[in-house]
Protein backbone atom coordinates (compact mmCIF):
# COMPACT_ATOMS: atom_id res chain seq x y z
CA UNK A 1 12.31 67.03 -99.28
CA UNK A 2 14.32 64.56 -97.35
CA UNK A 3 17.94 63.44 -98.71
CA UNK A 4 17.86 59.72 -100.24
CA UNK A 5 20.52 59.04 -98.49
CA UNK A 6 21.05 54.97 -100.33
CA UNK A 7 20.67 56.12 -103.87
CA UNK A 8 23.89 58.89 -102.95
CA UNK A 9 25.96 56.23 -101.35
CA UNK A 10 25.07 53.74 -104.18
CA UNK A 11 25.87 56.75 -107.25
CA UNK A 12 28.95 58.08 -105.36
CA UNK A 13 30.31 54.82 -104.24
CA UNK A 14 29.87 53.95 -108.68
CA UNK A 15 31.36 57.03 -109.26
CA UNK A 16 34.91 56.63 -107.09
CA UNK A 17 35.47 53.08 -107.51
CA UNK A 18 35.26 51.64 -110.85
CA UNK A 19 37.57 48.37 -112.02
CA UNK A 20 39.26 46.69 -109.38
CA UNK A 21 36.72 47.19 -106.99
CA UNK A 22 34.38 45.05 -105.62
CA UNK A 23 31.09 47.48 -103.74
CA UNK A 24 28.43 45.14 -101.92
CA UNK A 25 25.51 46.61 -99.79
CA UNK A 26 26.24 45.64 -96.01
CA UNK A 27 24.18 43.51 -94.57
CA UNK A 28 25.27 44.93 -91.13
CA UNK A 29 22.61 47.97 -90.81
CA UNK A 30 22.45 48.87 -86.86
CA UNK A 31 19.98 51.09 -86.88
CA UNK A 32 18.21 52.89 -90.08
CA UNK A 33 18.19 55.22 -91.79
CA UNK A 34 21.52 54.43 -91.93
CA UNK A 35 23.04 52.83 -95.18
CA UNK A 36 26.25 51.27 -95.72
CA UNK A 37 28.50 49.64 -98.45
CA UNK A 38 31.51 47.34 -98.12
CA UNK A 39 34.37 48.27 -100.77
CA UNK A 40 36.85 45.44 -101.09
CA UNK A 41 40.08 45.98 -103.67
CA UNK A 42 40.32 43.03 -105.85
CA UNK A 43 44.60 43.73 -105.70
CA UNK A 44 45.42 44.76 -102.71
CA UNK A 45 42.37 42.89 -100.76
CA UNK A 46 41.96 45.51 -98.23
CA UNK A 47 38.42 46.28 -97.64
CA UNK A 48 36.44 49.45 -96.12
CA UNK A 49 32.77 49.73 -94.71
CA UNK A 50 31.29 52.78 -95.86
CA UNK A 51 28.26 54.34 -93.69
CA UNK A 52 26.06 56.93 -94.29
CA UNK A 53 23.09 58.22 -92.08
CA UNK A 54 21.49 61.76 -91.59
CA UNK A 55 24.34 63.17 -89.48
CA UNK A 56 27.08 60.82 -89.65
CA UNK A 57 29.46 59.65 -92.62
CA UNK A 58 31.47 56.75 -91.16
CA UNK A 59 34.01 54.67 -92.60
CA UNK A 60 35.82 51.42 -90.88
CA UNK A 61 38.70 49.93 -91.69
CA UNK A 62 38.77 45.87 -90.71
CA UNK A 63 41.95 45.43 -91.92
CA UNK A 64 43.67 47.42 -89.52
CA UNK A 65 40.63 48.16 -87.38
CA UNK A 66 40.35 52.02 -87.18
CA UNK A 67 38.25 54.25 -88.36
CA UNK A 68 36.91 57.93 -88.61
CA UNK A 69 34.22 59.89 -89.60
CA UNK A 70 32.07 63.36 -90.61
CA UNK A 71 29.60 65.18 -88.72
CA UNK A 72 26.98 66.62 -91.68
CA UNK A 73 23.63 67.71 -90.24
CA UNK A 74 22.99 70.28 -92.65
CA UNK A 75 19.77 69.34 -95.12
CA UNK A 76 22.15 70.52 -97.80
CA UNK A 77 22.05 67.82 -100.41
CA UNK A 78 24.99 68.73 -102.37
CA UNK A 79 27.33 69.58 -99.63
CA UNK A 80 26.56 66.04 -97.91
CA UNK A 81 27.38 64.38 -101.64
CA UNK A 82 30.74 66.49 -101.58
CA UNK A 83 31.71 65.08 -98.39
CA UNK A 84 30.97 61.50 -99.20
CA UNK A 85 32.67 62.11 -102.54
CA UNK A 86 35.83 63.38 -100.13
CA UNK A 87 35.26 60.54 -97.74
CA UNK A 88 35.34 57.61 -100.88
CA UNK A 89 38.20 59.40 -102.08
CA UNK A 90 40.33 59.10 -99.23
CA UNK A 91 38.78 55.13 -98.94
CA UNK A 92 40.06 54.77 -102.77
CA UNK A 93 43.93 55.67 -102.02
CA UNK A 94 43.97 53.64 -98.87
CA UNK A 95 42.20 50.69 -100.60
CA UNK A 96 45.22 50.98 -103.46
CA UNK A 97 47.89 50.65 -100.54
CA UNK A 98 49.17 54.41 -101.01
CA UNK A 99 49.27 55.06 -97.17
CA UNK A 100 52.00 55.13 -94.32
CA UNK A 101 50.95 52.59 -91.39
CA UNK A 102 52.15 53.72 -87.66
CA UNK A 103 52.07 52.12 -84.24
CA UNK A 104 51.83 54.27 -81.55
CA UNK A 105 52.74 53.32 -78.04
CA UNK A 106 49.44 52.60 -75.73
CA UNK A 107 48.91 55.60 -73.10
CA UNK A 108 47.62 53.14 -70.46
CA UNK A 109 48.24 49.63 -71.30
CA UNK A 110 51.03 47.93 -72.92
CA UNK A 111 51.19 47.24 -76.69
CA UNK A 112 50.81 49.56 -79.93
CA UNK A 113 47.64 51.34 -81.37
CA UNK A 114 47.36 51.25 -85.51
CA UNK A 115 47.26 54.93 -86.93
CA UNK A 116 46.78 55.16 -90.86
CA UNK A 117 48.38 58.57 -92.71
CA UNK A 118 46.18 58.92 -95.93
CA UNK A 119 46.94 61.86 -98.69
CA UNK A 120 43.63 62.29 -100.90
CA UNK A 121 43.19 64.98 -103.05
CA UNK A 122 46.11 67.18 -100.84
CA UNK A 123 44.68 66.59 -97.50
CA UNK A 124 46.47 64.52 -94.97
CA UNK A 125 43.65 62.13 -92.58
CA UNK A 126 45.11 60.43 -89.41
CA UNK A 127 42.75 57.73 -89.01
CA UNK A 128 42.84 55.44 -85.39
CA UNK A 129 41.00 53.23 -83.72
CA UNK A 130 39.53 55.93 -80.69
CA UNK A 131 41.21 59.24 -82.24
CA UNK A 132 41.00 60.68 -86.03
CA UNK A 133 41.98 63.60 -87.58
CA UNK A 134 39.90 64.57 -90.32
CA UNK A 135 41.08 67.73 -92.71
CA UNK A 136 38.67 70.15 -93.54
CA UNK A 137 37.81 70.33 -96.50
C-alpha cells in the first residue's frame, strides 16, 4: 500500500506547529506526487516551505534563501513520518529565531553565502544555499 504522503505532511505539520503558526498548503507544486506546506511564524515572521515527495523531504528557507533536505526511499511508513517529524522540528526552532546566522566568503565570486546553524532536539544542521549538512538521526 502506497504512503499518503499529503495526509502525513498535513498531521505532522498539526502536530509540530500549534499557536503562533500560520501552515497553508503551497500552491507551488512542481511536479506531483509531491506535496508541500508553507509555515509562516506569526512573531518572528520568518517563513519555511515544507516538501514532501516519495524520495525527497525538502525544506526552503525564503528568508535567507537556503535550504536542505532528506533522501527517504524506503516504503517504510513510519520511518518517513520520523524524519518529517525531525525535519518540522528543526523548521520549528528556526521559525522561533533560536539559530546562529553566518556569512561565508564566496569560493569564486565576490560577496558572502548565508549558512544557518540550527540545534533541534541535540543535533546541529548547517543549512546553505548549494551545501547542507544534515545530522543523522
Amino acid at each position: 500500500m502506497p504512503i499518503e504522503l499529503k495526509s502525513m505532511l498535513c498531521r505532522v505539520t498539526g502536530e509540530v506547529f500549534g499557536r503562533g503558526f500560520i501552515v497553508v498548503e503551497d500552491a507551488s507544486r512542481e511536479n506531483p506526487p509531491q506535496y508541500s506546506v508553507l509555515v509562516r511564524n506569526c512573531g518572528t515572521g520568518l517563513a519555511a516551505v515544507i516538501r514532501i515527495d516519495p524520495i525527497h523531504l525538502d525544506v526552503d528557507s525564503p528568508d535567507h534563501d537556503v535550504r536542505t533536505g532528506i533522501v527517504d526511499d524506503d516504503d517504510n511508513e513510519a520511518g518517513k513520518e520520523a524524519e518529517l517529524h525531525r525535519l518540522c522540528r528543526m523548521v520549528r526552532v528556526y521559525l522561533e529565531g533560536n539559530t546562529l546566522l553566518e556569512h561565508r566568503c564566496r569560493l569564486f565570486r565576490s560577496g558572502t553565502t548565508p549558512v544557518l546553524h540550527v540545534e533541534a532536539d541535540g543535533q546541529r544542521w548547517q543549512i546553505g544555499r548549494s551545501v547542507s549538512r544534515v545530522p543523522n538521526p
